[in-house]
N, C-alpha and C. Protein backbone atom coordinates (compact mmCIF):
# COMPACT_ATOMS: atom_id res chain seq x y z
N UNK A 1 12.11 5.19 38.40
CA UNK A 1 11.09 4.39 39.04
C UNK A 1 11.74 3.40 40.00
N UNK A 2 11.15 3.65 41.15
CA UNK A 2 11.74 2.67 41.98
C UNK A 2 11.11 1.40 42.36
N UNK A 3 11.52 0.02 42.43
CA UNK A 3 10.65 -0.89 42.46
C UNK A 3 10.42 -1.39 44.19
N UNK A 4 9.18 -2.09 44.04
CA UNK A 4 9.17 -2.77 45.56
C UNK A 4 9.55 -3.85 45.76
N UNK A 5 9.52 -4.38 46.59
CA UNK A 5 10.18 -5.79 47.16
C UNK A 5 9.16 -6.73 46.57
N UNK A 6 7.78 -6.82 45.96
CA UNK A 6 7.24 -7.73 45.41
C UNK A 6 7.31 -7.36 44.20
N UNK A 7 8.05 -6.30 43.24
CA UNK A 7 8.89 -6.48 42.02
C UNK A 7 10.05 -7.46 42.22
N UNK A 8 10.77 -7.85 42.60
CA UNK A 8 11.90 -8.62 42.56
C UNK A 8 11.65 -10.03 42.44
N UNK A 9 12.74 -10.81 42.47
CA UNK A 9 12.35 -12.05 42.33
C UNK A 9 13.47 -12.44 43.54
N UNK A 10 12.87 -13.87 43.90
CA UNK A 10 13.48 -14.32 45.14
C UNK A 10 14.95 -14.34 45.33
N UNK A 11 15.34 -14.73 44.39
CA UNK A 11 16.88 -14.50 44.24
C UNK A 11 17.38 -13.07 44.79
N UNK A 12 16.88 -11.83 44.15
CA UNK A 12 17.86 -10.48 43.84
C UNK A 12 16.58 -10.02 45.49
N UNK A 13 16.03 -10.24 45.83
CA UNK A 13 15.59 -10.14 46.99
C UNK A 13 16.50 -11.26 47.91
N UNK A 14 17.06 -11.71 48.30
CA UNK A 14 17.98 -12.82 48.82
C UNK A 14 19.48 -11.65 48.86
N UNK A 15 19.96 -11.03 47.55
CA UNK A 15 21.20 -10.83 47.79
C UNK A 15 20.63 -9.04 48.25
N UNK A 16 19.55 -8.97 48.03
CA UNK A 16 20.03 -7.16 48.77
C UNK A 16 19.78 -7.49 50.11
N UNK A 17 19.72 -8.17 50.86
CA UNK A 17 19.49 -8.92 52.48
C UNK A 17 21.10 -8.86 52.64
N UNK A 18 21.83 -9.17 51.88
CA UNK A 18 23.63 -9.41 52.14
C UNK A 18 23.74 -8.42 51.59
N UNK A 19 24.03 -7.40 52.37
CA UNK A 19 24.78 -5.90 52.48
C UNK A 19 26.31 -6.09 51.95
N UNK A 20 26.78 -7.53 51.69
CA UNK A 20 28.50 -6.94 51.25
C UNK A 20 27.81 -6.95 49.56
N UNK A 21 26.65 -7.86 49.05
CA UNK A 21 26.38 -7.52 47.96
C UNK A 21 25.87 -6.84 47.40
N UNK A 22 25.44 -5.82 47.99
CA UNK A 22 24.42 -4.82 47.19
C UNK A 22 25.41 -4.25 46.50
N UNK A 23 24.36 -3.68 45.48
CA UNK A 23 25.13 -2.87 44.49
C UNK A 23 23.81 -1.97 43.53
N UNK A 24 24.16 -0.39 43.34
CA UNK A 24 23.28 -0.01 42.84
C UNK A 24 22.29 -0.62 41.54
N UNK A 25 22.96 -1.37 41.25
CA UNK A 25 22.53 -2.14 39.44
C UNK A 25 21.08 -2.51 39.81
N UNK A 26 21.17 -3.37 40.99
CA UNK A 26 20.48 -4.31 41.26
C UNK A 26 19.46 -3.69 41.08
N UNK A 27 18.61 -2.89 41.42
CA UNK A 27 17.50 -2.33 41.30
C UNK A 27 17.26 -2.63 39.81
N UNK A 28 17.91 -2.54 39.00
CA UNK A 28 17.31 -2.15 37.09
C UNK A 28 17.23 -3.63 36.67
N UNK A 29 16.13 -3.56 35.48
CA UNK A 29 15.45 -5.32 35.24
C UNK A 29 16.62 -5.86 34.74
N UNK A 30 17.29 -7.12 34.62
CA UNK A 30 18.32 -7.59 33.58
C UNK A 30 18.14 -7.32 32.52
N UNK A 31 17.16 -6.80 31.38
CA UNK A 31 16.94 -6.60 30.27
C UNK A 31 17.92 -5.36 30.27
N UNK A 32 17.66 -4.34 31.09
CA UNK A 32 18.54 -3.01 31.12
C UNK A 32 19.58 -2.82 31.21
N UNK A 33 20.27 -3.81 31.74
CA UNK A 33 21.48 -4.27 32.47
C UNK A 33 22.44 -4.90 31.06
N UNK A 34 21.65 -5.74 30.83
CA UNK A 34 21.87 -6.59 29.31
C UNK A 34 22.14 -5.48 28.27
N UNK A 35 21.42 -4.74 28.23
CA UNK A 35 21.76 -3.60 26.85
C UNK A 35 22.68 -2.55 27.74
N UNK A 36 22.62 -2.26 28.65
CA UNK A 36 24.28 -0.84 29.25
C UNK A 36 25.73 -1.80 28.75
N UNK A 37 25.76 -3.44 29.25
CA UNK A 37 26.86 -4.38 28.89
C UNK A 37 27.35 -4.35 27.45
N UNK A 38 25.85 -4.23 26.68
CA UNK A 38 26.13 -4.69 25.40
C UNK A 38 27.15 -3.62 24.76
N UNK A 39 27.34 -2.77 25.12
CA UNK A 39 27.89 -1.18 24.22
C UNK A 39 29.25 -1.49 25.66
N UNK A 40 29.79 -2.61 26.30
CA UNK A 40 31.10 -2.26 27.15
C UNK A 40 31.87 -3.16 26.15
N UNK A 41 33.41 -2.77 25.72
CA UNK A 41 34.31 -3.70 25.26
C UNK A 41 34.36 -4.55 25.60
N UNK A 42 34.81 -6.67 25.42
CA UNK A 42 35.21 -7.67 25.75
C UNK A 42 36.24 -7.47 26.86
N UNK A 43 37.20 -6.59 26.50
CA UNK A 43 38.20 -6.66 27.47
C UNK A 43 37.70 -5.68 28.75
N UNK A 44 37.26 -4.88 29.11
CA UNK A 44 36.41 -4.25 29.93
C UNK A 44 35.15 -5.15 30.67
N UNK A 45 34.89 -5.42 30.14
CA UNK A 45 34.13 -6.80 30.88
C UNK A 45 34.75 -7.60 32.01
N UNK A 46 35.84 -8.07 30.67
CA UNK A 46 36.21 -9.24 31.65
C UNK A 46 37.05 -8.75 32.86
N UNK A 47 37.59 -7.43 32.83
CA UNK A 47 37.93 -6.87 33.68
C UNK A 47 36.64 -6.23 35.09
N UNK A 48 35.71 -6.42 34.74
CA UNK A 48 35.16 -5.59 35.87
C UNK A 48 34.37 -7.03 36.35
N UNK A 49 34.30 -8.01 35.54
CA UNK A 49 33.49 -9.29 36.16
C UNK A 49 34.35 -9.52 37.73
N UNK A 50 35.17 -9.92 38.47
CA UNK A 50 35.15 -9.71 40.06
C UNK A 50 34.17 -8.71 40.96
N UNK A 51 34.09 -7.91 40.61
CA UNK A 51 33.63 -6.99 41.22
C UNK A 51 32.46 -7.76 42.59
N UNK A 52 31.69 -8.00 42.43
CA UNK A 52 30.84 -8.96 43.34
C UNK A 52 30.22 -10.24 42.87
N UNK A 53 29.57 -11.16 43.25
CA UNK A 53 28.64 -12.11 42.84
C UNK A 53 27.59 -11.93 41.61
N UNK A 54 26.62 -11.01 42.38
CA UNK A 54 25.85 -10.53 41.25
C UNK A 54 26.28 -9.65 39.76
N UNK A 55 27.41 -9.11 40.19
CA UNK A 55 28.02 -8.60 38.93
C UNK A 55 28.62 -9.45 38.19
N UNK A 56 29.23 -10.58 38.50
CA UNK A 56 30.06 -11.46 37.73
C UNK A 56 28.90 -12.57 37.02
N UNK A 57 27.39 -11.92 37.48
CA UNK A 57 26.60 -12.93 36.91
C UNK A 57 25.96 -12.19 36.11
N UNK A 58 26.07 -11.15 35.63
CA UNK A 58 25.46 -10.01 35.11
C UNK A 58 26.21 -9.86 33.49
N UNK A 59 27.58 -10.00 33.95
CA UNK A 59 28.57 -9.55 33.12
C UNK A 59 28.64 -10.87 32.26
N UNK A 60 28.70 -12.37 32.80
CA UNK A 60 29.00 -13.59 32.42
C UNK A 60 27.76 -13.78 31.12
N UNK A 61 26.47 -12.91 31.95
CA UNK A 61 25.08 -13.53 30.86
C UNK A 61 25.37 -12.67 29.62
N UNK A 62 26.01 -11.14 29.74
CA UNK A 62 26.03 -10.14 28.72
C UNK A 62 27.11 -11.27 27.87
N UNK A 63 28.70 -11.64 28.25
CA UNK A 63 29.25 -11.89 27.53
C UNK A 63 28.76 -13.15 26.38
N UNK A 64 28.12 -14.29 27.28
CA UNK A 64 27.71 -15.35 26.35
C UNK A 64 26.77 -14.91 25.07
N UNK A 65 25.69 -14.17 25.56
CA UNK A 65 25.15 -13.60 24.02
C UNK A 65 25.79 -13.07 23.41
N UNK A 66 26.84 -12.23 23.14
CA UNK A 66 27.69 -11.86 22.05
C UNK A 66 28.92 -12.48 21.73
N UNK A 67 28.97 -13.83 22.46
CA UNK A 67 30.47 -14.61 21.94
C UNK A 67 29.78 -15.36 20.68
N UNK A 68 31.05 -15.66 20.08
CA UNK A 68 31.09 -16.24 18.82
C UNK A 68 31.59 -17.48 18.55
N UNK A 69 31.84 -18.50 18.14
CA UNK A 69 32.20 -19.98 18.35
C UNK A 69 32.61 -20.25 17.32
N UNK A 70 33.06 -19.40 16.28
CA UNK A 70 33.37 -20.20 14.80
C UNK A 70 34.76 -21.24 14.75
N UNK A 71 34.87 -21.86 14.61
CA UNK A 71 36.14 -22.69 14.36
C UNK A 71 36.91 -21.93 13.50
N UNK A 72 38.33 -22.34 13.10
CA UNK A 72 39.32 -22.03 12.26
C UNK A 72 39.28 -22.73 11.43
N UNK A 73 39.16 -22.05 10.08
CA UNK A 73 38.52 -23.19 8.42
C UNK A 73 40.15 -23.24 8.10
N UNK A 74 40.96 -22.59 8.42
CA UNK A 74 42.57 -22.64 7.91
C UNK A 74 43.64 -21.83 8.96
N UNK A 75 44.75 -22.59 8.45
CA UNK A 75 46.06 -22.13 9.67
C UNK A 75 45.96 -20.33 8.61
N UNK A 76 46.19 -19.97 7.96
CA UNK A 76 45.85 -18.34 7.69
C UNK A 76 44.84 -17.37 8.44
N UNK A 77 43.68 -18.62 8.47
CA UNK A 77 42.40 -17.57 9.20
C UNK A 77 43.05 -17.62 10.76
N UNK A 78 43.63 -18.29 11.39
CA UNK A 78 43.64 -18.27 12.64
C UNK A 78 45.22 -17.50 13.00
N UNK A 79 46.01 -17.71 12.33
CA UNK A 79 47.06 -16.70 12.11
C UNK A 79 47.15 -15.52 12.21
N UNK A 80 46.27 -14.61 10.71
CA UNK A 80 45.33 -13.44 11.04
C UNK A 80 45.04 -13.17 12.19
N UNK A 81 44.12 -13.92 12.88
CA UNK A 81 43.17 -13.75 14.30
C UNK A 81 44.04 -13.07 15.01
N UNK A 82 45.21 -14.63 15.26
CA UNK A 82 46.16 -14.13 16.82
C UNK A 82 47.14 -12.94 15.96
N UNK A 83 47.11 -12.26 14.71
CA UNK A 83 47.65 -11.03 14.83
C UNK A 83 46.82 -10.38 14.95
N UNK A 84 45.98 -10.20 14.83
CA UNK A 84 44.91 -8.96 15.44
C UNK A 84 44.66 -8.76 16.75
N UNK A 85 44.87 -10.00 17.20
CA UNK A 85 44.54 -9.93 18.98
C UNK A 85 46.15 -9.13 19.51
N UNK A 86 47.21 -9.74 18.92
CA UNK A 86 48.42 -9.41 19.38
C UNK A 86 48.64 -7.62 19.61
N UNK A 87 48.25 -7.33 18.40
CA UNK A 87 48.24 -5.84 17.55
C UNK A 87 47.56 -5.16 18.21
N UNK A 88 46.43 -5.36 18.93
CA UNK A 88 45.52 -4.16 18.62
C UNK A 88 44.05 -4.97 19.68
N UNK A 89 44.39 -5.26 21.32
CA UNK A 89 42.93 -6.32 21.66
C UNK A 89 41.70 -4.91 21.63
N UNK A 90 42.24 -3.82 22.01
CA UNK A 90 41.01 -2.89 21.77
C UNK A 90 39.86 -2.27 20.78
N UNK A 91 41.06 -2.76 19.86
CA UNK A 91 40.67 -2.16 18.49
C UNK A 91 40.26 -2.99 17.39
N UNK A 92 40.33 -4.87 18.41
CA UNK A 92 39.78 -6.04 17.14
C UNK A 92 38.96 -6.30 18.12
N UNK A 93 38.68 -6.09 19.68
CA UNK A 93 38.21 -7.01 20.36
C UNK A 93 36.57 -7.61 20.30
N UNK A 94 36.23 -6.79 20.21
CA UNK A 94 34.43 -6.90 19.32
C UNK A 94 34.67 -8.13 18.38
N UNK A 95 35.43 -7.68 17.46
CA UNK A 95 35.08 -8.33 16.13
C UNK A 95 35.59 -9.80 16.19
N UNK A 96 36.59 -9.94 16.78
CA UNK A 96 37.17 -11.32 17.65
C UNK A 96 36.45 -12.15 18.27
N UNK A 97 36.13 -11.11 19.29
CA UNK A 97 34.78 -11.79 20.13
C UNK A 97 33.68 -12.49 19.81
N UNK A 98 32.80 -11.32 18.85
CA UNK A 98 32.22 -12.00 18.22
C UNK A 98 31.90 -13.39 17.06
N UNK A 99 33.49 -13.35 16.41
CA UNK A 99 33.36 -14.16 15.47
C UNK A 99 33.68 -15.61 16.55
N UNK A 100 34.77 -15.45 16.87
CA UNK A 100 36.11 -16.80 17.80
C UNK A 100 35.33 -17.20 19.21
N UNK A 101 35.15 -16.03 19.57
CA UNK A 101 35.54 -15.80 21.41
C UNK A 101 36.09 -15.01 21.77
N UNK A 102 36.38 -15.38 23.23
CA UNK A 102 36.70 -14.40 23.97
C UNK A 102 36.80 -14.75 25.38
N UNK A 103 38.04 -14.81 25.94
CA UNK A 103 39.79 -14.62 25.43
C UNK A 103 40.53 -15.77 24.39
N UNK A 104 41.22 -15.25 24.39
CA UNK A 104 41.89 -16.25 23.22
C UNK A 104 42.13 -17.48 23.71
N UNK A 105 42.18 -18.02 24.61
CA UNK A 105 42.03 -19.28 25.58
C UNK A 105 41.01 -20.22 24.99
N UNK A 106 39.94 -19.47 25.00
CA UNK A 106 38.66 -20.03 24.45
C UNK A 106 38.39 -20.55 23.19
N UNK A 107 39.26 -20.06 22.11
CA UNK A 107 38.88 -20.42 20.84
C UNK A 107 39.11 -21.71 20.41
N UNK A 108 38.07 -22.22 19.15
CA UNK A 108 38.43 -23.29 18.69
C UNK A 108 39.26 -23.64 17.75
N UNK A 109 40.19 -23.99 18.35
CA UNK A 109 41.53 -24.04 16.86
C UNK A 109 41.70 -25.73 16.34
């Protein structure tokens, strides 16, 4: 389904006018956009966020709903962490993410 120009909202009507920003996405509601992000790895993300304006605003809204903010209750729990991140960022990065953050920059230690 393709939408019309009085589907959009002033904004995403604003950036398909700037031809260096278009990008096929734009057409699909953020709700849609929001769930294709949700199933991309942390580290895949943060890798494709440059890509343009609207993508780095796309990618920024997916990441904040699935970051995690827990503090470190002990030097063990956070120990653990940065070996899992060290070991393996593909293979903890979800579960990291979700609990800490995301990148390790971010966490609260």
């Amino acid at each position: 389904m393709k939408l019309s120009s009085k589907d959009l909202t002033p904004a995403r009507k604003k950036k398909l006018r700037n031809k260096d920003e278009t990008c096929a996405f734009m057409d699909l509601p953020d709700d849609a956009i929001g769930v294709m992000l949700s199933f991309a790895p942390f580290p895949t993300l943060c890798r494709v966020k440059p890509v343009c304006k609207w993508w780095l605003q796309s990618v920024d809204r997916s990441i904040h709903i699935r970051l995690g903010r827990k503090a470190f209750m002990s030097n063990a729990e956070l120990i653990e962490a940065v070996r899992k991140y060290c070991e393996d960022k593909q293979k903890f990065s979800e579960e990291l993410a979700t609990t800490y953050g995301w990148p390790i920059g971010k966490w609260d230690v």
